[in-house]
N, C-alpha and C. Protein backbone atom coordinates (compact mmCIF):
# COMPACT_ATOMS: atom_id res chain seq x y z
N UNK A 1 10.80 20.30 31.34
CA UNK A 1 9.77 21.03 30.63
C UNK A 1 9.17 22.06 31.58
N UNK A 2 9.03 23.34 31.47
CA UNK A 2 8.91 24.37 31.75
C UNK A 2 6.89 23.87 32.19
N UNK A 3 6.19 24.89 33.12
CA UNK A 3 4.99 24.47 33.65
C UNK A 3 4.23 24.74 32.16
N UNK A 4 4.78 26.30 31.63
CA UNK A 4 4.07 26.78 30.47
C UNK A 4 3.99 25.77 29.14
N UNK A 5 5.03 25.48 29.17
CA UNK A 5 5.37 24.50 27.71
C UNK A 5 4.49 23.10 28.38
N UNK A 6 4.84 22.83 29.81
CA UNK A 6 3.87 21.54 29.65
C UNK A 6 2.19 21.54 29.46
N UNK A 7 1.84 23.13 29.88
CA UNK A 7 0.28 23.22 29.72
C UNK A 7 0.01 23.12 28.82
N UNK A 8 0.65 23.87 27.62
CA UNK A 8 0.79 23.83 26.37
C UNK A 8 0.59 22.28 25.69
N UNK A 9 1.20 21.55 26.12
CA UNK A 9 1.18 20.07 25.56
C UNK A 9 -0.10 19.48 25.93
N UNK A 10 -0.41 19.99 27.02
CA UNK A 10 -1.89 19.10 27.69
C UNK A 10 -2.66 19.88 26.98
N UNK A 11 -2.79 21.08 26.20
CA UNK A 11 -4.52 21.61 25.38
C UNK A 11 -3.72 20.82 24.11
N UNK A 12 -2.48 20.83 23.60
CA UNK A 12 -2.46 20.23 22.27
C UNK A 12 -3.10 18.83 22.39
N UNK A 13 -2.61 18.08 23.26
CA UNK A 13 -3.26 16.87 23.53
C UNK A 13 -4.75 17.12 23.32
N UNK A 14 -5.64 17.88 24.59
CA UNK A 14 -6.86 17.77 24.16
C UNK A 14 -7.01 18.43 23.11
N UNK A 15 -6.64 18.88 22.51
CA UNK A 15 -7.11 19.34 20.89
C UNK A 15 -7.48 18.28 19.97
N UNK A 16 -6.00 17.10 20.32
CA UNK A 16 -6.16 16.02 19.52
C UNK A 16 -6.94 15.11 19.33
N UNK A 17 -7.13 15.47 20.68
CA UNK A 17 -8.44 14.13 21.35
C UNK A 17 -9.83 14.85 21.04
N UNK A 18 -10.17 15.79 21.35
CA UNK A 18 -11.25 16.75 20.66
C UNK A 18 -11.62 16.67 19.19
N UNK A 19 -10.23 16.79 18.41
CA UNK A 19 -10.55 16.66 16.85
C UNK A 19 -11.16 14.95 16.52
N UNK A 20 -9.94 14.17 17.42
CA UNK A 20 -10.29 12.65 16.54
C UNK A 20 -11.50 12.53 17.08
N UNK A 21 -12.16 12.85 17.91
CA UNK A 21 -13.91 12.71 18.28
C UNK A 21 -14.78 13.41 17.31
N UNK A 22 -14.14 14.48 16.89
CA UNK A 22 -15.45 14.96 16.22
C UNK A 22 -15.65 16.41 16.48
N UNK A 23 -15.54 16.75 17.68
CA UNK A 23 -15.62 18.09 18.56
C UNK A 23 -14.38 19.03 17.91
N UNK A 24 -15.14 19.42 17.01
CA UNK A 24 -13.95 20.87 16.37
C UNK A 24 -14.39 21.98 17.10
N UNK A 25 -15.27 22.46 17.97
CA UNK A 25 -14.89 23.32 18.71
C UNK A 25 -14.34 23.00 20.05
N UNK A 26 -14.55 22.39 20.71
CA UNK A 26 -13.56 22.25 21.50
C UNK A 26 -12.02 21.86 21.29
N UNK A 27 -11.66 21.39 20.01
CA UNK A 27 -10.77 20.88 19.62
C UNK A 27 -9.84 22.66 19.43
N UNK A 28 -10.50 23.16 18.79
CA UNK A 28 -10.29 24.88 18.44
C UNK A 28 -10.20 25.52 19.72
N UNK A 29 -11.14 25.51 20.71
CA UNK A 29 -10.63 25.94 21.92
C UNK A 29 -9.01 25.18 22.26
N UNK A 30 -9.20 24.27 22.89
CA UNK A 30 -7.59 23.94 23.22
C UNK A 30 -6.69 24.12 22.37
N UNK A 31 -6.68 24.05 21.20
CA UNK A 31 -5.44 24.34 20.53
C UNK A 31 -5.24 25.93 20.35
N UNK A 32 -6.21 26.63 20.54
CA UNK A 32 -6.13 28.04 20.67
C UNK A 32 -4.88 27.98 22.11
N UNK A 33 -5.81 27.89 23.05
CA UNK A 33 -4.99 27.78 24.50
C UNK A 33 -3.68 27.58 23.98
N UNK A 34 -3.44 25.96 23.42
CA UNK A 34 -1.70 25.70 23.60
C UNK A 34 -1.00 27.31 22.74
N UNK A 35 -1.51 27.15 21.66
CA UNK A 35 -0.92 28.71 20.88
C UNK A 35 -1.35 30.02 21.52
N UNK A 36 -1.24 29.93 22.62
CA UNK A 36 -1.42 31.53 23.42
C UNK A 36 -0.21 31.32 24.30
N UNK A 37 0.17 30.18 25.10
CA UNK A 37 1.09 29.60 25.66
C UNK A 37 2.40 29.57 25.06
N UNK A 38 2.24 28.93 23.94
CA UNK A 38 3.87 29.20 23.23
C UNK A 38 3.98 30.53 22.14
N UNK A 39 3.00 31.30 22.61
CA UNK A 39 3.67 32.48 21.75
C UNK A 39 4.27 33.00 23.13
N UNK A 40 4.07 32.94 24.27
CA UNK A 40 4.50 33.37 25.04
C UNK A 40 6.27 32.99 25.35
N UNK A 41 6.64 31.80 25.79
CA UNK A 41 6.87 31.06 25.45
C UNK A 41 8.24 31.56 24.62
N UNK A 42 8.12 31.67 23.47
CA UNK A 42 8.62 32.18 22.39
C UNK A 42 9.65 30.99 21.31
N UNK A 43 8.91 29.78 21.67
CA UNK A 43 9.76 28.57 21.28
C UNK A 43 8.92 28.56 19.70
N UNK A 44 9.63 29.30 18.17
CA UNK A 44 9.29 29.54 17.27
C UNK A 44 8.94 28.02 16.35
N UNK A 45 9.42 26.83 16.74
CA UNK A 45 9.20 25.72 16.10
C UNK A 45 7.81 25.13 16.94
N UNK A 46 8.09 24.84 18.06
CA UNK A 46 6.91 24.88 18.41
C UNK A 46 5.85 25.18 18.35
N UNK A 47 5.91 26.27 18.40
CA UNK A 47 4.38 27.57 17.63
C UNK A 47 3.83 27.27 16.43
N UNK A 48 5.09 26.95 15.74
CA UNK A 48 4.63 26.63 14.17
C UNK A 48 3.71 25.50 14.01
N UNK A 49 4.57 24.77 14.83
CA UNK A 49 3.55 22.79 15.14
C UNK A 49 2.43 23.09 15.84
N UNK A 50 2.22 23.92 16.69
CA UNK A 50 0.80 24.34 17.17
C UNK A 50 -0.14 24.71 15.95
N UNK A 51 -0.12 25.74 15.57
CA UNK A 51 -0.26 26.83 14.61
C UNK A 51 -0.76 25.24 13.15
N UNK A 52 -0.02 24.71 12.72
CA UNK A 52 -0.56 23.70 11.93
C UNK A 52 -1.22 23.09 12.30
N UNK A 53 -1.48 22.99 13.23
CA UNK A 53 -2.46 21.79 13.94
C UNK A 53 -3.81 22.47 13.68
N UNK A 54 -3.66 24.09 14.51
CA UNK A 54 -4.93 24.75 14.24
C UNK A 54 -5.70 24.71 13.21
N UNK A 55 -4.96 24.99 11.64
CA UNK A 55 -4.86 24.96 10.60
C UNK A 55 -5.68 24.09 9.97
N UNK A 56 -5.00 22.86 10.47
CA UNK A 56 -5.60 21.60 9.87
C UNK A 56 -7.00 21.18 10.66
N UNK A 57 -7.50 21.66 11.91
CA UNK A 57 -8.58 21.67 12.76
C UNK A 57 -9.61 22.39 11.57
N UNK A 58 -9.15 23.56 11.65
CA UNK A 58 -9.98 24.60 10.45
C UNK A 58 -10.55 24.11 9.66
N UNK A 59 -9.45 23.28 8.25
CA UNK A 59 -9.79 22.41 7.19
C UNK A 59 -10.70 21.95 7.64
N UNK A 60 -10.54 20.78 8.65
CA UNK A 60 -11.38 19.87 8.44
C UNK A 60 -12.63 19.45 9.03
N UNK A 61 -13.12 21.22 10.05
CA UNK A 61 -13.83 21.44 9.90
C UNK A 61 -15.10 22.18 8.93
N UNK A 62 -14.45 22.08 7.95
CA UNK A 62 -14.93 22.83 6.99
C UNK A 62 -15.19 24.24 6.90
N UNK A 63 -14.05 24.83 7.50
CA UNK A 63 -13.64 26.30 7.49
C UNK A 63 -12.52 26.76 7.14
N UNK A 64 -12.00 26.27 5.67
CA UNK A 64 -10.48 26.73 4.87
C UNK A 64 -10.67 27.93 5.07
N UNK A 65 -11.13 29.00 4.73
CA UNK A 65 -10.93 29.85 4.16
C UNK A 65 -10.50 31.19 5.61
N UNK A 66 -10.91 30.26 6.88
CA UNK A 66 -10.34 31.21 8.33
C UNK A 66 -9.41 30.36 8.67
N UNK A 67 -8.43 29.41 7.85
CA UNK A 67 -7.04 28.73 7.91
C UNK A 67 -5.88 29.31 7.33
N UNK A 68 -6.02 30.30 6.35
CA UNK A 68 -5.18 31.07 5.53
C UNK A 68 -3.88 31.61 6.28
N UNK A 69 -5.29 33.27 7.23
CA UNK A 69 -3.93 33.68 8.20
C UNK A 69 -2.48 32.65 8.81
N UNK A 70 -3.54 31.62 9.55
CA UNK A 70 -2.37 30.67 10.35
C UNK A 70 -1.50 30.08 9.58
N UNK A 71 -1.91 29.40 8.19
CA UNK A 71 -0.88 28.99 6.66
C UNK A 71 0.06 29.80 6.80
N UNK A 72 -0.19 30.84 6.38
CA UNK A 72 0.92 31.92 6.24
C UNK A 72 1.64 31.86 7.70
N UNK A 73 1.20 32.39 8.75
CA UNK A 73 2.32 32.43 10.07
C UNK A 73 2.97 31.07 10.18
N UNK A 74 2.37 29.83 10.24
CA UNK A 74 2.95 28.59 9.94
C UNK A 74 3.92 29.02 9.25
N UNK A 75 4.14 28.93 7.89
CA UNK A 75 5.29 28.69 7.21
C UNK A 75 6.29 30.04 7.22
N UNK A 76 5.83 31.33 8.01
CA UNK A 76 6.89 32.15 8.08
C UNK A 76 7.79 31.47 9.07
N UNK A 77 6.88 30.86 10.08
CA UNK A 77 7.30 30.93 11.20
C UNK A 77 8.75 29.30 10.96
N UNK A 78 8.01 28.22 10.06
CA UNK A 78 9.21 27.49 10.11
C UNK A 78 10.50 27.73 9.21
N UNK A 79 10.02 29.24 8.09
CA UNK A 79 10.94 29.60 7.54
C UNK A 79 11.86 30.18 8.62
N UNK A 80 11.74 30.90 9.66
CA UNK A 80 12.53 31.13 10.41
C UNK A 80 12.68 30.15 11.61
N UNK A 81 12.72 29.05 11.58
CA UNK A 81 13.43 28.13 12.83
C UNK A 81 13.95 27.06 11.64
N UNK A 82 15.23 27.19 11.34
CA UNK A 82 16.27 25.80 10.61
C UNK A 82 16.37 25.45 11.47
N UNK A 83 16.19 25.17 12.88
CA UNK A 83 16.37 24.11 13.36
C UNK A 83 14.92 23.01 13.72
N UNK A 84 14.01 23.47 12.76
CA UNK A 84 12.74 22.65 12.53
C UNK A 84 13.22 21.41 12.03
N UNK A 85 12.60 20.55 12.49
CA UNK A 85 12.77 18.94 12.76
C UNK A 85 12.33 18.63 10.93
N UNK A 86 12.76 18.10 10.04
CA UNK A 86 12.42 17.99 8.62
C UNK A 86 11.12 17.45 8.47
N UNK A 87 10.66 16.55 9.42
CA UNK A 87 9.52 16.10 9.17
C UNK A 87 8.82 17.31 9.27
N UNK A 88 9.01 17.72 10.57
CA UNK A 88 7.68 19.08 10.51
C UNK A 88 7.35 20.05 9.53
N UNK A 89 8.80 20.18 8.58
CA UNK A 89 8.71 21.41 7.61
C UNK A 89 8.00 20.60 6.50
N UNK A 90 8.01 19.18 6.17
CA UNK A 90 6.76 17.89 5.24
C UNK A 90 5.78 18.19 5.87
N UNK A 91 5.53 18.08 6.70
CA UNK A 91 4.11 18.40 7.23
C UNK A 91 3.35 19.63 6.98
N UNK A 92 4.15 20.05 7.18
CA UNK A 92 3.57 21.93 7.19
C UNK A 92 3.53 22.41 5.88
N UNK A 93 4.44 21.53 5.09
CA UNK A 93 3.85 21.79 3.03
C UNK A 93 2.19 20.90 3.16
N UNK A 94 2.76 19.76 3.62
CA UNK A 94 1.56 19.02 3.24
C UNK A 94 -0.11 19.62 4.12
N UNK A 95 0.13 20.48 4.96
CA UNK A 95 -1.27 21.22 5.48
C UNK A 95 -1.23 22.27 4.49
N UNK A 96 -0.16 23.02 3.90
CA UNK A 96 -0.16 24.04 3.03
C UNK A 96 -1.26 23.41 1.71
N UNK A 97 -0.95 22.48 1.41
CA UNK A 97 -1.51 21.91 0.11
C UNK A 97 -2.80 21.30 0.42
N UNK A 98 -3.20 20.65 1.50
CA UNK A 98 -4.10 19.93 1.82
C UNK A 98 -5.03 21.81 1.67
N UNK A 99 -4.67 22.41 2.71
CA UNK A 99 -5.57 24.29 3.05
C UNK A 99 -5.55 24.78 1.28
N UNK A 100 -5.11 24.57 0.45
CA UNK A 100 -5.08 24.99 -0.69
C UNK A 100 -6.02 24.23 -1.86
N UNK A 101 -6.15 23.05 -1.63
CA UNK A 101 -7.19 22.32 -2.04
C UNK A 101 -8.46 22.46 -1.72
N UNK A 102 -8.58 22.76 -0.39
CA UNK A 102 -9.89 23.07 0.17
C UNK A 102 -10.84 24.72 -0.11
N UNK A 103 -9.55 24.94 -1.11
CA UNK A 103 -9.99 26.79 -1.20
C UNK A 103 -10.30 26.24 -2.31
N UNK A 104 -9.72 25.44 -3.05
CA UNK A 104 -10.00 25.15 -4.61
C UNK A 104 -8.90 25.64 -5.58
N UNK A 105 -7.77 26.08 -5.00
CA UNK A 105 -6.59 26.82 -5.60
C UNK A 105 -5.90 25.44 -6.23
N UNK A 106 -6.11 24.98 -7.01
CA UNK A 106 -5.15 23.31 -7.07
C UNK A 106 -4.04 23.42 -7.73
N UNK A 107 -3.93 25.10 -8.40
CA UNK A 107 -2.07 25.30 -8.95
C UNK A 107 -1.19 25.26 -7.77
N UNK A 108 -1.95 26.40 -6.83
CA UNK A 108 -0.90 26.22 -5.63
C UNK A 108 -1.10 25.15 -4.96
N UNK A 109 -2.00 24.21 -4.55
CA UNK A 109 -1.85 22.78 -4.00
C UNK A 109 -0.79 22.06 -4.63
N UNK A 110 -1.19 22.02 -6.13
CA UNK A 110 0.29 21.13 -6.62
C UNK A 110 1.49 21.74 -6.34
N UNK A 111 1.93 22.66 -6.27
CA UNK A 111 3.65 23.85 -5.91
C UNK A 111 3.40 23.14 -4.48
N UNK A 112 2.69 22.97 -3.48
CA UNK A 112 3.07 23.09 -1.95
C UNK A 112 2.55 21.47 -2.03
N UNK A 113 2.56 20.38 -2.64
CA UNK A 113 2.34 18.95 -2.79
C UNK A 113 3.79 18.41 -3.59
N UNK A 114 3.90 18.84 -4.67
CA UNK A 114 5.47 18.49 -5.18
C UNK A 114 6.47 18.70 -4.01
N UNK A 115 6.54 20.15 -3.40
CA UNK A 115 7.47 20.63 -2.52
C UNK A 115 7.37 19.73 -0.94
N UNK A 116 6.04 18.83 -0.63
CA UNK A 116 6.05 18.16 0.08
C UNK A 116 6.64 16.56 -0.17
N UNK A 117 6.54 16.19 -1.36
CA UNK A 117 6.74 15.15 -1.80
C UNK A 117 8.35 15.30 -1.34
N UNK A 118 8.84 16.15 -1.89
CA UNK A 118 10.34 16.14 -1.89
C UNK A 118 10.94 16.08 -0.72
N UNK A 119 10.33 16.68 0.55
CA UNK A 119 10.83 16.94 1.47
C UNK A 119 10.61 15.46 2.12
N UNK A 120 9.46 14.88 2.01
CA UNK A 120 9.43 13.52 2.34
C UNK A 120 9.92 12.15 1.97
N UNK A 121 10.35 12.55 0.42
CA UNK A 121 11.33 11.52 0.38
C UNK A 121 12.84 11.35 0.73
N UNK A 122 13.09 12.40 1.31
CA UNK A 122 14.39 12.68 1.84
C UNK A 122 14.56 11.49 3.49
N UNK A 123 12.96 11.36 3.96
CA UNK A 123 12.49 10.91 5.27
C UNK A 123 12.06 9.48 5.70
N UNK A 124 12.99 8.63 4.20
CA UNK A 124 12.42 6.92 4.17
C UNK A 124 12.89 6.34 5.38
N UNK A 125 14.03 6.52 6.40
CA UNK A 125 14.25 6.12 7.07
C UNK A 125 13.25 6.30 8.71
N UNK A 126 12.97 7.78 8.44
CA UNK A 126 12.02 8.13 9.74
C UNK A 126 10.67 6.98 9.63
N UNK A 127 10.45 7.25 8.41
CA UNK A 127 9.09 6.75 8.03
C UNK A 127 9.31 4.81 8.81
N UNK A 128 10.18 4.58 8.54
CA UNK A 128 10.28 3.01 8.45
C UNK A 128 10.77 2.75 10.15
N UNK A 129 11.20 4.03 11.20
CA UNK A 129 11.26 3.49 12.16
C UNK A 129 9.93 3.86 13.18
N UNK A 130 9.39 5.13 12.61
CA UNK A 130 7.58 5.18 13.01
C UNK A 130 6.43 4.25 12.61
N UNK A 131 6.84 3.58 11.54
CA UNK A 131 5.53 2.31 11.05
C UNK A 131 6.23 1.32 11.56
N UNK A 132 7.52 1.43 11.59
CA UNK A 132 8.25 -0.12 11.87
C UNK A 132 8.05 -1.02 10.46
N UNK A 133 7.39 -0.44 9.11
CA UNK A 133 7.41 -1.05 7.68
C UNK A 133 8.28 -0.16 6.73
N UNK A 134 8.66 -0.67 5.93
CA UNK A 134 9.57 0.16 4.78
C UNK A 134 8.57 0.64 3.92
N UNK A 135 8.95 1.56 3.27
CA UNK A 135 7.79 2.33 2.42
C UNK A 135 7.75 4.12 2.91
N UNK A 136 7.35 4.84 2.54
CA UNK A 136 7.06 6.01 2.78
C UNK A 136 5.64 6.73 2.23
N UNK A 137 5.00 6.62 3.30
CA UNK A 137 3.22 7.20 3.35
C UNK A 137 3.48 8.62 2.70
N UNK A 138 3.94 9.14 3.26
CA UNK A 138 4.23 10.88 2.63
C UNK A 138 4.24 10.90 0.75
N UNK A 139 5.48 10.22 0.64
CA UNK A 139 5.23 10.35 -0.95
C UNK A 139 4.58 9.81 -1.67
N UNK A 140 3.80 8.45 -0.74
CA UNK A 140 2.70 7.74 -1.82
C UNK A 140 1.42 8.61 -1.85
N UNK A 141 1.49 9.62 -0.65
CA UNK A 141 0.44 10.54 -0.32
C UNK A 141 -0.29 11.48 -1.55
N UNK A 142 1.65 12.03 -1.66
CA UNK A 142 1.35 13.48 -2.42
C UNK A 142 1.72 13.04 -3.85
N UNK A 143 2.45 12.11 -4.24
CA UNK A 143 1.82 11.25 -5.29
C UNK A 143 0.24 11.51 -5.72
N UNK A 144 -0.36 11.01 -5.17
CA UNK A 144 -1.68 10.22 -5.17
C UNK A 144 -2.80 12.02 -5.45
N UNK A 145 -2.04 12.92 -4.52
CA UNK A 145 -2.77 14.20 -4.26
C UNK A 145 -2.64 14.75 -5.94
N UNK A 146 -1.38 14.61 -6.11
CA UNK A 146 -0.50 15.47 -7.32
C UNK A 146 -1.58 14.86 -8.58
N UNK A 147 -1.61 13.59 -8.64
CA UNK A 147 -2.13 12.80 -9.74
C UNK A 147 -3.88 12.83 -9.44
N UNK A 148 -4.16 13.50 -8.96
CA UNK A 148 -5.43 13.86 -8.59
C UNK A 148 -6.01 15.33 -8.73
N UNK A 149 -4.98 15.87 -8.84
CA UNK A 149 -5.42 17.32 -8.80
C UNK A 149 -6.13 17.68 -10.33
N UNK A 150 -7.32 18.39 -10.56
CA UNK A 150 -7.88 18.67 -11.94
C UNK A 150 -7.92 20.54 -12.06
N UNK A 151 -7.21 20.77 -13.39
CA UNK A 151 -7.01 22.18 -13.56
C UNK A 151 -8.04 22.92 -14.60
């Protein structure tokens, strides 16, 4: 691992550790950092997994609506890397839909929640060697999102 790509991992880390505390700005600082690093960098899957993270920092600090830009570069960006890991491209619907709910858009939440569902049930096996249980969290997820959504 390259010095850049590993600095990169150490602000995503503290990002993570920043968010699960509570601290969304510092959480927003470091994950800014790691995504200044891998745009450099130029590792396009990576960026993207940065870039969602930010995203989802945004949400849930209760600032959808300055999550948009990064939505969009997110998913250009894993439209252009097929060699994105499948989970990540589930993930990155499922921040799409989660950032779309939070605007209040719930047609496009359901389009980017179905389209997550699908991609995650393709993923029963990942799922069952990360919990170490059979079952798949993803589609009971967007299930649950889908059958929730009011138009």
């Amino acid at each position: 691992m390259t010095d850049r790509r590993q600095q990169a991992a150490t602000y995503a880390a503290a990002a993570q550790q920043a968010r699960d505390s509570g601290d969304f700005y510092d959480a927003l600082l470091q994950q800014r950092r790691a995504i200044t690093l891998l745009r450099d960098i130029g590792d396009r899957a990576a960026l993207a997994h940065a870039i969602r993270h930010l995203a989802d920092i945004l949400v849930a600090d209760g600032r959808a609506s300055e999550a948009a830009e990064s939505i969009t570069e997110m998913l250009t960006l894993y439209r252009a890397a097929p060699d994105a890991p499948p989970l990540d491209i589930a993930n990155a619907l499922r921040s799409a839909a989660i950032h779309a709910e939070a605007i209040g858009d719930n047609e496009t939440a359901r389009a980017f929640w179905v389209q997550a569902r699908d991609r995650y049930a393709t993923l029963d096996d990942v799922f069952e060697r990360l919990t170490g249980i059979p079952g798949n969290p993803g589609v009971a997820e967007a299930n649950a999102k889908i059958a929730s959504l009011r138009f």
